[in-house]
Protein backbone atom coordinates (compact mmCIF):
# COMPACT_ATOMS: atom_id res chain seq x y z
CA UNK A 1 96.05 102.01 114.86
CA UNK A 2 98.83 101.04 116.46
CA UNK A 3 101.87 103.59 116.37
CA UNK A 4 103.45 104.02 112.84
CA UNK A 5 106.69 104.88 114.34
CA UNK A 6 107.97 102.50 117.56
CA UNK A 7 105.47 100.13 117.86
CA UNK A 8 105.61 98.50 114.52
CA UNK A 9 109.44 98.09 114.84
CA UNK A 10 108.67 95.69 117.79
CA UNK A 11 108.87 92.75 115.87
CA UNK A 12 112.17 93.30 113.64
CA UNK A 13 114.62 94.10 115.67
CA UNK A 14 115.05 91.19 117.61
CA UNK A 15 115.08 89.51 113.93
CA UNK A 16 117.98 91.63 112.51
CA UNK A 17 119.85 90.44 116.03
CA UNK A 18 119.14 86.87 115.37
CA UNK A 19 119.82 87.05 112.04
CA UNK A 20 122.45 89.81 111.32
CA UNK A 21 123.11 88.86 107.64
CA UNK A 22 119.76 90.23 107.69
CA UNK A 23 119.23 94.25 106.05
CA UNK A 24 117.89 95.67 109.63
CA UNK A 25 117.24 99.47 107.45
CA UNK A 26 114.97 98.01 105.06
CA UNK A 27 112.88 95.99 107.58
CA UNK A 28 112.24 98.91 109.34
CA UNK A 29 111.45 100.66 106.47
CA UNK A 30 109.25 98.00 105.65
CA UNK A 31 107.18 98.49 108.86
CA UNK A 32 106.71 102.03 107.86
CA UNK A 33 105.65 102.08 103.96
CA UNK A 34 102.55 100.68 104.73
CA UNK A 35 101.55 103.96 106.77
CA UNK A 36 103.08 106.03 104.15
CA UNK A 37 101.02 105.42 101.25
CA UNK A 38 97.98 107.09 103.30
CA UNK A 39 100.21 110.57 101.89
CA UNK A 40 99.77 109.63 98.49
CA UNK A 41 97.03 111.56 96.11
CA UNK A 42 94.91 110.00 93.91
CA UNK A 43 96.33 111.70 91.06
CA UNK A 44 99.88 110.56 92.06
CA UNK A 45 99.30 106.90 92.70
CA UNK A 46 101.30 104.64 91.15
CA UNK A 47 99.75 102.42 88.23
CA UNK A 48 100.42 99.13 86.66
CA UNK A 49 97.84 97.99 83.72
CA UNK A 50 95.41 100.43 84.57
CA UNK A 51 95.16 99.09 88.54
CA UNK A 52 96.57 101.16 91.27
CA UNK A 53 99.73 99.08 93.28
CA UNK A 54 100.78 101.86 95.24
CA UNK A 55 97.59 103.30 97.29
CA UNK A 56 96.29 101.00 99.91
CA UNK A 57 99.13 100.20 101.89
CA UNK A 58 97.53 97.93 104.13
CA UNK A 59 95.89 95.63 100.47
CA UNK A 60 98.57 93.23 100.54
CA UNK A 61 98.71 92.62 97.31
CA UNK A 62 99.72 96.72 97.08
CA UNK A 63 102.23 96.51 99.86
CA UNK A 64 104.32 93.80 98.01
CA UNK A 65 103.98 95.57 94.37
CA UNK A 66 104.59 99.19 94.88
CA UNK A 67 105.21 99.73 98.61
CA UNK A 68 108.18 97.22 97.66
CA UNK A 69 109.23 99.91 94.78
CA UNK A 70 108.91 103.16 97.72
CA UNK A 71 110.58 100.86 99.84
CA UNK A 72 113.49 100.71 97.64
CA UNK A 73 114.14 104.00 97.27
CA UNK A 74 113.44 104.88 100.71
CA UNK A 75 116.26 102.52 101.82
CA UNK A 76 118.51 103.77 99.36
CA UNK A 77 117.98 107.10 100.95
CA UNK A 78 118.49 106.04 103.65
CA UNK A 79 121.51 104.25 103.93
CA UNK A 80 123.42 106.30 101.15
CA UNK A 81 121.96 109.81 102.11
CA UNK A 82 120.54 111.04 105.45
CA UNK A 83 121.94 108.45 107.77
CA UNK A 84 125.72 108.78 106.65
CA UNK A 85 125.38 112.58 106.67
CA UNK A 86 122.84 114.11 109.23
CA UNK A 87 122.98 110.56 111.74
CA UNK A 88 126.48 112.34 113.29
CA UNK A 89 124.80 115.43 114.09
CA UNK A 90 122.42 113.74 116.52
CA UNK A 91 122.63 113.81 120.46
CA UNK A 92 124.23 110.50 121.45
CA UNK A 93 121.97 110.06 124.13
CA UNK A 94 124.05 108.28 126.37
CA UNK A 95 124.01 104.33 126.16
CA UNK A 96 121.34 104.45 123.43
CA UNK A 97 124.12 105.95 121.07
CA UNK A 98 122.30 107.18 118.36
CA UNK A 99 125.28 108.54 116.46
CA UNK A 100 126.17 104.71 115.75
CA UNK A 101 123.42 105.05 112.85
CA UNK A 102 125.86 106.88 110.33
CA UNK A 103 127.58 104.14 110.47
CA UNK A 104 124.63 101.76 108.70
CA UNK A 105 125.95 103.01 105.06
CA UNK A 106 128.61 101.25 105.34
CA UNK A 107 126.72 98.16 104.73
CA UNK A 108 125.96 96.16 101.58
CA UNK A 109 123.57 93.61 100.67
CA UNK A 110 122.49 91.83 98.10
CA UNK A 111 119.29 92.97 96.22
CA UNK A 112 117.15 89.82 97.11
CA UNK A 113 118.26 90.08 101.25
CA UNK A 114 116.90 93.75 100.66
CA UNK A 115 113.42 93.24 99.33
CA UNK A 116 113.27 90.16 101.19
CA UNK A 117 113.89 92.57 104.15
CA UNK A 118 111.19 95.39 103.03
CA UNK A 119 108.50 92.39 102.62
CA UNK A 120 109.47 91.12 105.95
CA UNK A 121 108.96 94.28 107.36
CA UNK A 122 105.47 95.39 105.75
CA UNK A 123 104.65 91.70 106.20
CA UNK A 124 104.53 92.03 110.16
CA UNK A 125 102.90 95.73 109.81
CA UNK A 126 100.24 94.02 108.22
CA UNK A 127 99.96 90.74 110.17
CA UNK A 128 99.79 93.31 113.57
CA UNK A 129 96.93 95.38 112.06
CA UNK A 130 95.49 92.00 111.28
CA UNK A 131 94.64 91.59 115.04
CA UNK A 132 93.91 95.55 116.00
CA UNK A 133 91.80 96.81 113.23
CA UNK A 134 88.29 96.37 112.25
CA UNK A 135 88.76 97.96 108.74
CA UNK A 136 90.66 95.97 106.73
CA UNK A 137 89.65 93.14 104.27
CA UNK A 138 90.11 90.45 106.90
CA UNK A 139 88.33 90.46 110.40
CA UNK A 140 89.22 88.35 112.65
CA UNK A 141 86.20 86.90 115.00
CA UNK A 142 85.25 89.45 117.96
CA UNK A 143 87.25 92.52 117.37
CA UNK A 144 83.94 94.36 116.45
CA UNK A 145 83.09 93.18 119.82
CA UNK A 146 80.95 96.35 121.66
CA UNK A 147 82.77 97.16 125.42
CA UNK A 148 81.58 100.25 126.13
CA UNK A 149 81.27 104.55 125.46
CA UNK A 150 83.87 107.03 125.80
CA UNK A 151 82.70 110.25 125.15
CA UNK A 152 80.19 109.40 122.76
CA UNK A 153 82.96 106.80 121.09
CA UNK A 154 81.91 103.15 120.53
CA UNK A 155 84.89 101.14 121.80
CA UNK A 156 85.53 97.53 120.94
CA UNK A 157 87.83 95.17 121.69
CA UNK A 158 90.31 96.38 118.37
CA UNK A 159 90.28 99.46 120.07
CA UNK A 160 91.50 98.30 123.31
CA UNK A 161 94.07 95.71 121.56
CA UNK A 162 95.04 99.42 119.42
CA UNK A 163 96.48 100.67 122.55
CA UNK A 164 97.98 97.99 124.63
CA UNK A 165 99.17 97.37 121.23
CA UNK A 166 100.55 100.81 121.01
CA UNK A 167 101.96 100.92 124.37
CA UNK A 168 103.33 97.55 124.70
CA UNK A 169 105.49 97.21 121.42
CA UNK A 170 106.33 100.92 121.94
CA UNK A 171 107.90 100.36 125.21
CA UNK A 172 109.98 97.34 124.09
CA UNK A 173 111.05 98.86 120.73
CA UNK A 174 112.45 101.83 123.13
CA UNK A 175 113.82 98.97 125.38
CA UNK A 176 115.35 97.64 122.17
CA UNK A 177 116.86 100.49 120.80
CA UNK A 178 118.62 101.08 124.12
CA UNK A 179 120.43 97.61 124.21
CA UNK A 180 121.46 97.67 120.92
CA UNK A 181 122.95 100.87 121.25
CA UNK A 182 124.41 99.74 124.87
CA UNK A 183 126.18 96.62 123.13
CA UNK A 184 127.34 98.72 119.87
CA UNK A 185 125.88 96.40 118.21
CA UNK A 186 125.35 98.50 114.87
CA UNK A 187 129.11 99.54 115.02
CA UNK A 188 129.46 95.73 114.95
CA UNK A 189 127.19 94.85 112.43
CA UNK A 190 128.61 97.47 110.11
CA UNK A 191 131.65 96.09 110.18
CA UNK A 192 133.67 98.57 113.11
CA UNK A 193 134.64 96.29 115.28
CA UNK A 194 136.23 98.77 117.91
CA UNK A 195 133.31 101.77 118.07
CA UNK A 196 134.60 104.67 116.95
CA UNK A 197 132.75 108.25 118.42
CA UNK A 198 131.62 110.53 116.09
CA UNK A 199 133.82 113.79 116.84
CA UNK A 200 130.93 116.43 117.78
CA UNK A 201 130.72 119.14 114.29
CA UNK A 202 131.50 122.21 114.97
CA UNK A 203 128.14 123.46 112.64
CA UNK A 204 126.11 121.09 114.37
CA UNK A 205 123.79 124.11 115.72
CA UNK A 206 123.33 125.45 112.17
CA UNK A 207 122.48 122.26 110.72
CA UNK A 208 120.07 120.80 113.41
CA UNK A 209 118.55 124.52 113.49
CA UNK A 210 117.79 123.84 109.48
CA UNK A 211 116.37 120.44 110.20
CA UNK A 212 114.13 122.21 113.14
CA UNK A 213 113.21 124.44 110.29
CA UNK A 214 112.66 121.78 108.37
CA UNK A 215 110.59 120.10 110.56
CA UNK A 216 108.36 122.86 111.13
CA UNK A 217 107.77 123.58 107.45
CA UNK A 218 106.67 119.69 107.31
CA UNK A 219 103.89 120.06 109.93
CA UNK A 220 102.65 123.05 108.04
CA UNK A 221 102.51 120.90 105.45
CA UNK A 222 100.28 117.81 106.93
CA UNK A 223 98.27 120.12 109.29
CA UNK A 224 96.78 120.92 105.72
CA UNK A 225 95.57 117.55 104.94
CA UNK A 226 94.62 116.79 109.42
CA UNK A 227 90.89 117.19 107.76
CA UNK A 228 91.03 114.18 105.22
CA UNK A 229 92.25 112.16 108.69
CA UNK A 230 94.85 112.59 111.43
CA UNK A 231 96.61 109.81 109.59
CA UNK A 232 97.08 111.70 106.50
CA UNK A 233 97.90 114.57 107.57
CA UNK A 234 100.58 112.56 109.91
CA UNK A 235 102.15 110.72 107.04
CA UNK A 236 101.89 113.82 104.58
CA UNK A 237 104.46 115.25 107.34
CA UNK A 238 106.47 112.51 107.64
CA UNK A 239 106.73 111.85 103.24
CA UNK A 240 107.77 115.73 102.75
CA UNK A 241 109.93 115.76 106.27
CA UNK A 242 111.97 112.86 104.19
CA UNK A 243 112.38 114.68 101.34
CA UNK A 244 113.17 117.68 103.05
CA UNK A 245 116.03 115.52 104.55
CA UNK A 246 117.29 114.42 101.66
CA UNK A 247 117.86 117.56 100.33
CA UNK A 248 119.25 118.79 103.39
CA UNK A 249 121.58 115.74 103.34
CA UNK A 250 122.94 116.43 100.10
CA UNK A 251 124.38 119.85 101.24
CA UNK A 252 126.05 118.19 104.28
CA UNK A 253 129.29 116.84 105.17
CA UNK A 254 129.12 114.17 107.22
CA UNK A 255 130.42 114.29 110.97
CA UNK A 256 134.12 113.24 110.84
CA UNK A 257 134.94 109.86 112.96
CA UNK A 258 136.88 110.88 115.88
């Protein structure tokens, strides 16, 4: 499949800079839930009149119901939790200025622009698998297309789009990041006019140690479910690395603005 994490932010980021008035956290979030739900246990899906709307991300009728609902609160997390808090304790990273993202809580939008935003977001993670995958309830005509044998693998032409797919977008979400950060354009769109540098914390070794920790502990974690599939085990990682961020978040001051 085409990266969780890069590749399906390809196609909403040069939306949230047309559109600004546009909620740029939840979109990405959006192209993420999807993924996610591959984490979720049958025993902990969520349920609405005895049918399941939270455990096939990529069923669209699932990705609008309850990936919409995790969508929500992973937003809320976001912007109100780990960003404001832990984004300040990040390297910089030159022009790409990553620090810029604890700024993003300073934003407010209505609830409609914000699940508008999370369906726009799983909308395109959806519509992209559309034209890589070979597994989903829609096929489009000659993805199951035999090329050749790798190693015993059967590779068709999905397979093939997976990874130009995976490269391409990648490379321009990367490309992306980098000249928003080189026009402070999130300082912008959050309202800071003038950028302001985030003065560098003096306990910023103890707390990126515990997020390294952290980290660690969440691998553990996933490696534990790598024999379901890769992708589970992946996005088992990535659901209790959140939480684990969260929590961390919570016991955090934020970096001070220099």
């Amino acid at each position: 499949m085409p990266l969780t994490f890069l590749a399906h932010q390809a196609p909403v980021l040069p939306l949230k800079r047309w559109r600004p008035e546009l909620d740029g956290t939840a979109m990405v979030v959006g192209t993420i839930v999807p993924d996610m739900a591959r984490a979720v246990p049958p025993r902990f899906a969520l349920i609405w009149d005895g049918r399941p709307i939270w455990w096939d991300g990529h069923a669209w009728g699932q990705a609008l119901t309850g990936g919409l609902v995790v969508g929500l609160l992973l937003t809320w997390s976001a912007r109100r939790l780990v960003l404001p808090r832990l984004a300040g304790y990040l390297p910089d990273l030159g022009q790409f200025h990553l620090r810029d993202l604890r700024l993003l809580g300073r934003t407010r939008h209505p609830w409609w622009i914000v699940v508008l935003c999370l369906a726009i977001g799983s909308i395109t993670h959806l519509l992209i698998d559309l034209v890589t995958h070979t597994d989903r309830g829609v096929v489009l005509p000659g993805l199951a297309v035999h090329l050749f044998d790798i190693a015993g693998k059967d590779v068709k032409v999905a397979t093939v789009l997976q990874v130009l797919a995976s490269v391409g977008l990648s490379v321009f979400t990367v490309w992306e990041m980098y000249d928003i950060g080189r026009r402070r354009l999130i300082s912008r769109w959050s309202g800071v006019e003038v950028p302001v540098p985030a003065l560098t914390p003096s306990n910023r070794f103890a707390v990126r140690a515990v997020v390294v920790v952290a980290a660690g502990f969440s691998g553990l974690v996933g490696l534990t479910r790598v024999s379901i599939t890769p992708a589970v085990g992946l996005m088992t990682s990535v659901v209790v690395g959140w939480v684990a961020l969260c929590v961390i978040a919570a016991f955090v001051r934020p970096a001070s603005d220099a």
